[in-house]
C-alpha atoms as a PDB file:
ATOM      1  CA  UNK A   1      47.247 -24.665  73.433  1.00  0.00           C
ATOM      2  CA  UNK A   2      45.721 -27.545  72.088  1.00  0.00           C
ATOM      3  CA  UNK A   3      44.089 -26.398  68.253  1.00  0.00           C
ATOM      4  CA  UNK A   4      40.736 -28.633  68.299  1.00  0.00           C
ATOM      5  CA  UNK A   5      39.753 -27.053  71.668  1.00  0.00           C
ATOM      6  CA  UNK A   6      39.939 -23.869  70.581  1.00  0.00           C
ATOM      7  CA  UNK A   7      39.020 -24.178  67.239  1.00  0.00           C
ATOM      8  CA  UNK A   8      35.211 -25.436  69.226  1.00  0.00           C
ATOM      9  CA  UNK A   9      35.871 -22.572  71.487  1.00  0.00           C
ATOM     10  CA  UNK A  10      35.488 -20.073  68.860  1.00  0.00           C
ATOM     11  CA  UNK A  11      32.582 -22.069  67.029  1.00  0.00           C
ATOM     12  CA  UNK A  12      30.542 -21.654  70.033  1.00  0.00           C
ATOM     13  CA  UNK A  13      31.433 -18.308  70.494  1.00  0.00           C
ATOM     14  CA  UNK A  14      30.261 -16.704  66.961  1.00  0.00           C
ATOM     15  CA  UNK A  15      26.935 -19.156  67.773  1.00  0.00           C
ATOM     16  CA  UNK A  16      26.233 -17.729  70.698  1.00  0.00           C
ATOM     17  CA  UNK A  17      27.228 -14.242  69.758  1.00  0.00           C
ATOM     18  CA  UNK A  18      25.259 -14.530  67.064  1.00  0.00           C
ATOM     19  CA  UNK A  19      22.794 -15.860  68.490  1.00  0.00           C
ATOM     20  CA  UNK A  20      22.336 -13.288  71.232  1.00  0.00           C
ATOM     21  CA  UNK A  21      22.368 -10.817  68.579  1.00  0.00           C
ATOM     22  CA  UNK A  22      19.535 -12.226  66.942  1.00  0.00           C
ATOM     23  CA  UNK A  23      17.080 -13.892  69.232  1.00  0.00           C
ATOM     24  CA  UNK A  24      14.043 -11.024  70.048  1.00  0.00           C
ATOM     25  CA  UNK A  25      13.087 -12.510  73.403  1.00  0.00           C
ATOM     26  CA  UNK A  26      14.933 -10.371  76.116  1.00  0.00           C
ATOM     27  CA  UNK A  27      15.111 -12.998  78.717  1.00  0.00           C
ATOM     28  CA  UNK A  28      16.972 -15.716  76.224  1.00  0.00           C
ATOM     29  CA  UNK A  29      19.439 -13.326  74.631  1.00  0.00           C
ATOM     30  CA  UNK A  30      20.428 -12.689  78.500  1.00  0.00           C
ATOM     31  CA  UNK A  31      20.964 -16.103  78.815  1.00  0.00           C
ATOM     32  CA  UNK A  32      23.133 -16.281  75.674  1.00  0.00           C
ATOM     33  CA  UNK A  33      25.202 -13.202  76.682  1.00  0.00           C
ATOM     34  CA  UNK A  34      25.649 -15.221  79.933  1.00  0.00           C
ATOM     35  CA  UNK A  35      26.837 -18.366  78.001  1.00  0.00           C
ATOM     36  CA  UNK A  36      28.548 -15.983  75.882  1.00  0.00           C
ATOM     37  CA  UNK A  37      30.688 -15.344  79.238  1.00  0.00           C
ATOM     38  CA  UNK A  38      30.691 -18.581  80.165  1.00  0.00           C
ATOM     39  CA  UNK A  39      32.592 -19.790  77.020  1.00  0.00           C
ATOM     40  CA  UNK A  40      35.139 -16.340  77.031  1.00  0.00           C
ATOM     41  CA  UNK A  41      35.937 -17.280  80.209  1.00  0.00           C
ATOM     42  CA  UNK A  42      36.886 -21.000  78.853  1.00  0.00           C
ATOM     43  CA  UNK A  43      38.955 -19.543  76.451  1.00  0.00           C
ATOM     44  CA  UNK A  44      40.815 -17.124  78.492  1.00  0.00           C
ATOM     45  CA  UNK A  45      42.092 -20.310  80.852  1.00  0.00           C
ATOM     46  CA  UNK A  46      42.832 -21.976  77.737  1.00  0.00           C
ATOM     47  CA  UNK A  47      45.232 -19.089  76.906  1.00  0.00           C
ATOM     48  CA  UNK A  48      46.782 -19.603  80.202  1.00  0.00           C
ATOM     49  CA  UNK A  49      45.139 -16.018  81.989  1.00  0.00           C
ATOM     50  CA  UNK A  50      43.640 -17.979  84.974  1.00  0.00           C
ATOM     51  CA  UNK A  51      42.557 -15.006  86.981  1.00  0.00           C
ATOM     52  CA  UNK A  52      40.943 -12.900  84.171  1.00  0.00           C
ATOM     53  CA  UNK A  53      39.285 -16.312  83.294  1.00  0.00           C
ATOM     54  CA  UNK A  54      38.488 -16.155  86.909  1.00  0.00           C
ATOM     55  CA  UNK A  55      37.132 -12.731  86.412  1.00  0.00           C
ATOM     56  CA  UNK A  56      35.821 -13.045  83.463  1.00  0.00           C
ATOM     57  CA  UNK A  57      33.679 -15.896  85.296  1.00  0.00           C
ATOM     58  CA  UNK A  58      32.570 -14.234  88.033  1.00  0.00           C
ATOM     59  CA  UNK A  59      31.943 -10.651  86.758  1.00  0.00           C
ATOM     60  CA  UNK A  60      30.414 -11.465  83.556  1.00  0.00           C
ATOM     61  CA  UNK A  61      28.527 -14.447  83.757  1.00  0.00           C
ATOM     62  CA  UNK A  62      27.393 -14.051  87.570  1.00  0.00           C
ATOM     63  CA  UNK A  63      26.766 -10.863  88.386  1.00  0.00           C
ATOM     64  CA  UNK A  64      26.302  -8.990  84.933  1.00  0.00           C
ATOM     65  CA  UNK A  65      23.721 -11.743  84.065  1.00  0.00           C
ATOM     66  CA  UNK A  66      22.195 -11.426  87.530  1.00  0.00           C
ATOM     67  CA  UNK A  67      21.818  -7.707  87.084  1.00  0.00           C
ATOM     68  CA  UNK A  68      20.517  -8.153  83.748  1.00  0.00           C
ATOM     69  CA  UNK A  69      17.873 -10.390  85.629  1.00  0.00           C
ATOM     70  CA  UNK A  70      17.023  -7.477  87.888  1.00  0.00           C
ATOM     71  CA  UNK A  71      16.376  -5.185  85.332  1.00  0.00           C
ATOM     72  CA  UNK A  72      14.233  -7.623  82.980  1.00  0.00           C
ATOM     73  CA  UNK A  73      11.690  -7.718  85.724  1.00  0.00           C
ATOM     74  CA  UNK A  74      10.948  -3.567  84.878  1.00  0.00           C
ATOM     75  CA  UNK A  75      11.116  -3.951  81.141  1.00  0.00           C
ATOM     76  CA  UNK A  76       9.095  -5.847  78.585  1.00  0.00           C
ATOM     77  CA  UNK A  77      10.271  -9.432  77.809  1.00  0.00           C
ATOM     78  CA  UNK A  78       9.417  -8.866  74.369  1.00  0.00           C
ATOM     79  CA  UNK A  79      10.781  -6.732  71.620  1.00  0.00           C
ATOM     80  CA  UNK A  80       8.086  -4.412  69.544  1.00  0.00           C
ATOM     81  CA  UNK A  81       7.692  -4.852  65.899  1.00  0.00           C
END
């Protein structure tokens, strides 16, 4: 494991975590939960788990984000004060 790498790994994912947490559009913090994937993904390969980076990949930043997608269309993009 290479410490810089996943020291930035980390960093991006309490951003993003964060961030998703945060945001009050509905259609952004599905993006960031999809990043948020993305990037947990990263860091299980860097651990050496290749296929639950693989799943990790394709379960929750394809189709769990896609799904998400779906069900935005039925909902208001915008949280209510």
């Amino acid at each position: 494991m290479i410490l810089p790498i996943d020291l930035l790994l980390l960093l991006f994912l309490l951003i993003v975590g964060t961030a998703a947490l945060l945001v009050r559009d509905l259609l952004a913090a599905i993006v960031l939960a999809g990043a948020y994937s993305f990037i947990m993904a990263n860091v299980w390969l860097q651990l050496g788990a290749t296929d639950v980076a693989f799943t990790e990949a394709a379960v929750g930043a394809g189709a769990s984000t896609a799904l998400f997608m779906a069900c935005l269309s039925r909902v208001p993009r915008w949280e209510k004060e």
